[in-house]
N, C-alpha and C. Protein backbone atom coordinates (compact mmCIF):
# COMPACT_ATOMS: atom_id res chain seq x y z
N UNK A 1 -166.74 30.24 33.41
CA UNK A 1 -165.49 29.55 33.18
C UNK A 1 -164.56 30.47 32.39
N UNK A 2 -162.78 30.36 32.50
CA UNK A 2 -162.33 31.19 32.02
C UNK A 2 -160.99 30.70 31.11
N UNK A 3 -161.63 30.86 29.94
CA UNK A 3 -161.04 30.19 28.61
C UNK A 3 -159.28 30.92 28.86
N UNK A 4 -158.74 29.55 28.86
CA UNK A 4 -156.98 30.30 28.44
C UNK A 4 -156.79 30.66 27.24
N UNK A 5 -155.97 31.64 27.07
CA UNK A 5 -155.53 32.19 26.30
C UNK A 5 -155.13 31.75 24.50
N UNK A 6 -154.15 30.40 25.27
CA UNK A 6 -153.75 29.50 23.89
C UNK A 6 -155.46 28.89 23.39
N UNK A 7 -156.38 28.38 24.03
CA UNK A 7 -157.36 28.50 23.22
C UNK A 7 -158.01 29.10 22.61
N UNK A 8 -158.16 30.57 23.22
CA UNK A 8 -158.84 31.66 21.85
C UNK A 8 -157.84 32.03 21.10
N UNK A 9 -156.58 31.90 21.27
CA UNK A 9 -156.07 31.99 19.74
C UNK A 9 -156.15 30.45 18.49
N UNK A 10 -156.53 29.57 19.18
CA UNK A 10 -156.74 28.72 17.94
C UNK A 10 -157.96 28.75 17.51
N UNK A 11 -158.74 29.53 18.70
CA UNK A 11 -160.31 29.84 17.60
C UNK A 11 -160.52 31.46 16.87
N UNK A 12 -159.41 31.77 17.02
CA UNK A 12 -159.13 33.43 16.33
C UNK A 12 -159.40 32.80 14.78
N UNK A 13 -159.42 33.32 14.35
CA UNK A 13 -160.12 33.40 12.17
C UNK A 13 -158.82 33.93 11.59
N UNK A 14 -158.12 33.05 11.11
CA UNK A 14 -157.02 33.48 10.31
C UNK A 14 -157.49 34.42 8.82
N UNK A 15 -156.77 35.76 9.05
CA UNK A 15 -157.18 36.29 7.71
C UNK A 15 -156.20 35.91 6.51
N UNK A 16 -155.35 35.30 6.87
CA UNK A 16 -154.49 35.04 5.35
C UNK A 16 -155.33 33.90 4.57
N UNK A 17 -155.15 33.79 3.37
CA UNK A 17 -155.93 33.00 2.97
C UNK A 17 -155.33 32.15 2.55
N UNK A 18 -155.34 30.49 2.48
CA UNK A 18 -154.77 29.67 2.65
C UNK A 18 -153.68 28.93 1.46
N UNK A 19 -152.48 28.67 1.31
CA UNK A 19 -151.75 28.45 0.22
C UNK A 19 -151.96 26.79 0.70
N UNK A 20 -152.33 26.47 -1.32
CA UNK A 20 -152.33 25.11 -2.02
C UNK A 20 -150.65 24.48 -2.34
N UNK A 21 -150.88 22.95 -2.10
CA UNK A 21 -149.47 22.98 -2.89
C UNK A 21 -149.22 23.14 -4.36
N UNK A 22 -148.68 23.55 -5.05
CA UNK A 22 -148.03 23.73 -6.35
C UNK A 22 -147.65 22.30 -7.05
N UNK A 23 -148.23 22.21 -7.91
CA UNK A 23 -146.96 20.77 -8.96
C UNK A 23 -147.19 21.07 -10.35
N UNK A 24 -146.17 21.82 -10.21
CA UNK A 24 -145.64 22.34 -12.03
C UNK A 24 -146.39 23.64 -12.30
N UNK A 25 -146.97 24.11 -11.14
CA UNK A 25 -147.61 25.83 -11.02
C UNK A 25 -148.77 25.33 -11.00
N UNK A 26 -149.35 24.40 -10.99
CA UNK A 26 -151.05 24.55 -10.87
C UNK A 26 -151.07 23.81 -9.44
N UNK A 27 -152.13 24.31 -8.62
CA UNK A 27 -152.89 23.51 -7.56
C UNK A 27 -153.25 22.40 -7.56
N UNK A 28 -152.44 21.61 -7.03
CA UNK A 28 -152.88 19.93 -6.74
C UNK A 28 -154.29 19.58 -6.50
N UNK A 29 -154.87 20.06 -5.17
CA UNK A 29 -156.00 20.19 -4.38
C UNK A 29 -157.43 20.53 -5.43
N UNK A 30 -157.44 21.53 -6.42
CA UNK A 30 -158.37 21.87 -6.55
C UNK A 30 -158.41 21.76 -8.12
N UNK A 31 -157.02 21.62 -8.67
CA UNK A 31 -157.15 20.98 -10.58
C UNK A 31 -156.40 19.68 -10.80
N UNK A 32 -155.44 19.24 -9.90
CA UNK A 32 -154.92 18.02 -10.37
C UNK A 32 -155.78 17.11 -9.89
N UNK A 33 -155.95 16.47 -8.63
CA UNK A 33 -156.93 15.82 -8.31
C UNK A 33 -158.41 15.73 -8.65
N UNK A 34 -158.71 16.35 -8.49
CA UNK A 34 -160.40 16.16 -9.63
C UNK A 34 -160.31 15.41 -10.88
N UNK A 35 -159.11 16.29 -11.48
CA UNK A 35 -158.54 15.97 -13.21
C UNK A 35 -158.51 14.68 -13.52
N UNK A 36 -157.34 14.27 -12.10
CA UNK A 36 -156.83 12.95 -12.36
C UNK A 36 -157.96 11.96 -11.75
N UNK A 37 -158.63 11.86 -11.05
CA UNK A 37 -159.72 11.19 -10.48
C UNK A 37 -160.60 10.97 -11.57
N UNK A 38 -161.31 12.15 -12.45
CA UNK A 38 -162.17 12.20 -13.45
C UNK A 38 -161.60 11.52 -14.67
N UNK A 39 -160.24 11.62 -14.79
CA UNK A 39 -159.50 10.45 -15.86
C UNK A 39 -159.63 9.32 -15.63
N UNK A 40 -159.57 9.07 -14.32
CA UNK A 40 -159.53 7.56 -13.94
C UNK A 40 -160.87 6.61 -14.15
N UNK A 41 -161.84 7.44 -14.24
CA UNK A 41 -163.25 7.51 -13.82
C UNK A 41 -163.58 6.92 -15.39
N UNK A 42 -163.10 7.98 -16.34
CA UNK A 42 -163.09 7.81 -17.79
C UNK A 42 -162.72 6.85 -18.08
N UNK A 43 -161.12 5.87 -17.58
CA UNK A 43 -160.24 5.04 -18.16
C UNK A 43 -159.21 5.62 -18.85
N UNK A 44 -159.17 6.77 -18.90
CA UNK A 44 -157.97 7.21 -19.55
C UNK A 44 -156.42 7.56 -18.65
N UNK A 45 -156.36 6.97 -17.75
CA UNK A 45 -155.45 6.91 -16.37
C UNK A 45 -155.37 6.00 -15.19
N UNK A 46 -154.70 5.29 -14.84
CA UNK A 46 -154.73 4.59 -13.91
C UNK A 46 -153.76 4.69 -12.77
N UNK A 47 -154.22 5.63 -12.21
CA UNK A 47 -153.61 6.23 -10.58
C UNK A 47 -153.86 5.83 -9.39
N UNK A 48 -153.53 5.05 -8.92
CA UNK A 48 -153.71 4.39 -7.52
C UNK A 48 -154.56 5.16 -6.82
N UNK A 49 -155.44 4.70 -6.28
CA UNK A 49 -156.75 5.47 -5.15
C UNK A 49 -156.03 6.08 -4.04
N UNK A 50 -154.54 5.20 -3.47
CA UNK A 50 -153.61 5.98 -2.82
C UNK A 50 -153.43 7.23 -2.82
N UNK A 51 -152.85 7.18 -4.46
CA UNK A 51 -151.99 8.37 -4.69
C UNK A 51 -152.85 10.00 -4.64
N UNK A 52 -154.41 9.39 -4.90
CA UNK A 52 -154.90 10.39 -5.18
C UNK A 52 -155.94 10.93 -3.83
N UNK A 53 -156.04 10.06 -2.88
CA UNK A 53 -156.22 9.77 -1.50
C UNK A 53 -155.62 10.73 -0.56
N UNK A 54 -154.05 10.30 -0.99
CA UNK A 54 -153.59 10.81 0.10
C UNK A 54 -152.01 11.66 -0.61
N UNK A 55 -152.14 12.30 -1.90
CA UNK A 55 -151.13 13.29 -2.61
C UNK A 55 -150.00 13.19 -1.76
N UNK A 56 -149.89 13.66 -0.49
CA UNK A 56 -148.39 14.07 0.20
C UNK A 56 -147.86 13.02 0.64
N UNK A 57 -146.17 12.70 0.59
CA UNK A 57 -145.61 11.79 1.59
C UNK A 57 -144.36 12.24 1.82
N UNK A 58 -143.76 11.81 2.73
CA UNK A 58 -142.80 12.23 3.24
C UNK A 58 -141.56 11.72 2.06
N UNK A 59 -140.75 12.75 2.18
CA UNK A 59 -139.36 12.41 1.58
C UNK A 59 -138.27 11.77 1.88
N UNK A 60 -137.49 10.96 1.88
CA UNK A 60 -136.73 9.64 1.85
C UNK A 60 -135.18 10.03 1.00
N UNK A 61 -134.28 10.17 2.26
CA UNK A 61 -132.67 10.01 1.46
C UNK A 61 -132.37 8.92 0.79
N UNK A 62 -131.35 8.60 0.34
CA UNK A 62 -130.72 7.75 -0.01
C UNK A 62 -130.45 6.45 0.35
N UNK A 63 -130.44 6.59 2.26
CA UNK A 63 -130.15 5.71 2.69
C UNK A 63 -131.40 5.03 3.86
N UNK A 64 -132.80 6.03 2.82
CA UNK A 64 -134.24 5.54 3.42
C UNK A 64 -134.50 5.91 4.81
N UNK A 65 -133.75 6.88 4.80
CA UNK A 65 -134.31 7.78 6.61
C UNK A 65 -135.12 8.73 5.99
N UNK A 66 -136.23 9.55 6.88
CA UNK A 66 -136.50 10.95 6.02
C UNK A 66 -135.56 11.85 6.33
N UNK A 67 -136.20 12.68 5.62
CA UNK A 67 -135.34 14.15 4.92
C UNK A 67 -135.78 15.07 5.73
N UNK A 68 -134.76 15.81 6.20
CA UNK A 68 -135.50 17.23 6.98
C UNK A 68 -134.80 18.38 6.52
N UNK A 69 -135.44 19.58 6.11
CA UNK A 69 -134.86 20.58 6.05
C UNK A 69 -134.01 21.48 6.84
N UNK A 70 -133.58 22.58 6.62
CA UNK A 70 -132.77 23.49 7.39
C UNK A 70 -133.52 23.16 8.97
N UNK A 71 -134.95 24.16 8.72
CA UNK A 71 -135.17 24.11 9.85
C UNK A 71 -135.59 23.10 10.99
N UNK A 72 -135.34 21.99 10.68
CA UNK A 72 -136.02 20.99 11.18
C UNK A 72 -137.14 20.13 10.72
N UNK A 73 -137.70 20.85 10.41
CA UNK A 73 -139.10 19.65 9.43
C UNK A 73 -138.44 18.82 8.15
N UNK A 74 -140.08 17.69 8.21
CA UNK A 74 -139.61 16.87 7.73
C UNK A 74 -140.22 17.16 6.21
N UNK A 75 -138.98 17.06 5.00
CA UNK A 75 -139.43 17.48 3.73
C UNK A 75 -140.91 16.64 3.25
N UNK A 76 -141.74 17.09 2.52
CA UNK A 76 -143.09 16.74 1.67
C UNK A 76 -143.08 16.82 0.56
N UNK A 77 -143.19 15.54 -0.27
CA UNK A 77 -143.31 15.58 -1.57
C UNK A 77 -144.97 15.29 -2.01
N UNK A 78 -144.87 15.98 -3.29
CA UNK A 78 -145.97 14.72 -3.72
C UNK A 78 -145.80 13.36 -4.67
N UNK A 79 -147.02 12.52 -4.40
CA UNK A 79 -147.11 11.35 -4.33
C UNK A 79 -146.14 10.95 -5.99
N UNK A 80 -145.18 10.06 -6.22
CA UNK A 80 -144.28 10.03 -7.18
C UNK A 80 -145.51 9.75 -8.57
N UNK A 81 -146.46 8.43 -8.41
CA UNK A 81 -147.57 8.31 -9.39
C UNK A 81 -148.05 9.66 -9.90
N UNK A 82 -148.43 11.03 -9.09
CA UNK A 82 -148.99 11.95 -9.56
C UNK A 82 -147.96 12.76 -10.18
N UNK A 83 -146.71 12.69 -9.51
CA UNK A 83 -146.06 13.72 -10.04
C UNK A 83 -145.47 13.32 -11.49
N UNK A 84 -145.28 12.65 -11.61
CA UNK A 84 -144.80 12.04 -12.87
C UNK A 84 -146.17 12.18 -14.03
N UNK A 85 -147.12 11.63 -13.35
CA UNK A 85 -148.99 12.30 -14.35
C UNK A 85 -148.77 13.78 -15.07
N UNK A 86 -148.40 14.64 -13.83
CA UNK A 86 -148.36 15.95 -14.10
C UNK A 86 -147.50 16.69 -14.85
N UNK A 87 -145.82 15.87 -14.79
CA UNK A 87 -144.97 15.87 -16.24
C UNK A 87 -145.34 15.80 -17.39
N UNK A 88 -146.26 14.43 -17.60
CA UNK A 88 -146.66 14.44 -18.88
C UNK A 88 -148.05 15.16 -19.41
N UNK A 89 -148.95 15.92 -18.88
CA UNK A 89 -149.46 16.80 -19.50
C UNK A 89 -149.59 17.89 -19.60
């Protein structure tokens, strides 16, 4: 059988190595979330299982459509509960 093309490039091995999102310079993925999960765990935080579930959501104008950038996509925030966590410490 003879594999097309567009499929061996999605099984090609990306060598770049993969960028985290940022909130306030540290990695969401791999120090905020644990952090804030393990606070919650403690009682010293109470963050919606949402927020910490599912970090990204889409961004929302003014007049509650989303937001898209220059190029077309649609802007990503993170979750307002976390980001506001991450202000205060």
């Amino acid at each position: 059988m003879n594999t097309p093309n567009y499929i061996k490039s999605l099984l090609t091995p990306n060598t770049k190595k993969p960028q985290g999102r940022k909130v306030w310079s540290i990695d969401l993925e791999t120090v905020w979330i644990p952090f804030f999960t393990a606070t919650n765990t403690v009682g010293d935080t109470a963050i919606p299982s949402e927020a910490l579930g599912c970090p990204m959501r889409l961004a929302y104008d003014k007049t509650g459509a989303v937001r898209f950038s220059q190029t077309g996509r649609p802007v990503v925030r993170v979750a307002k509960e976390l980001s506001e966590k991450c202000q205060t410490c």
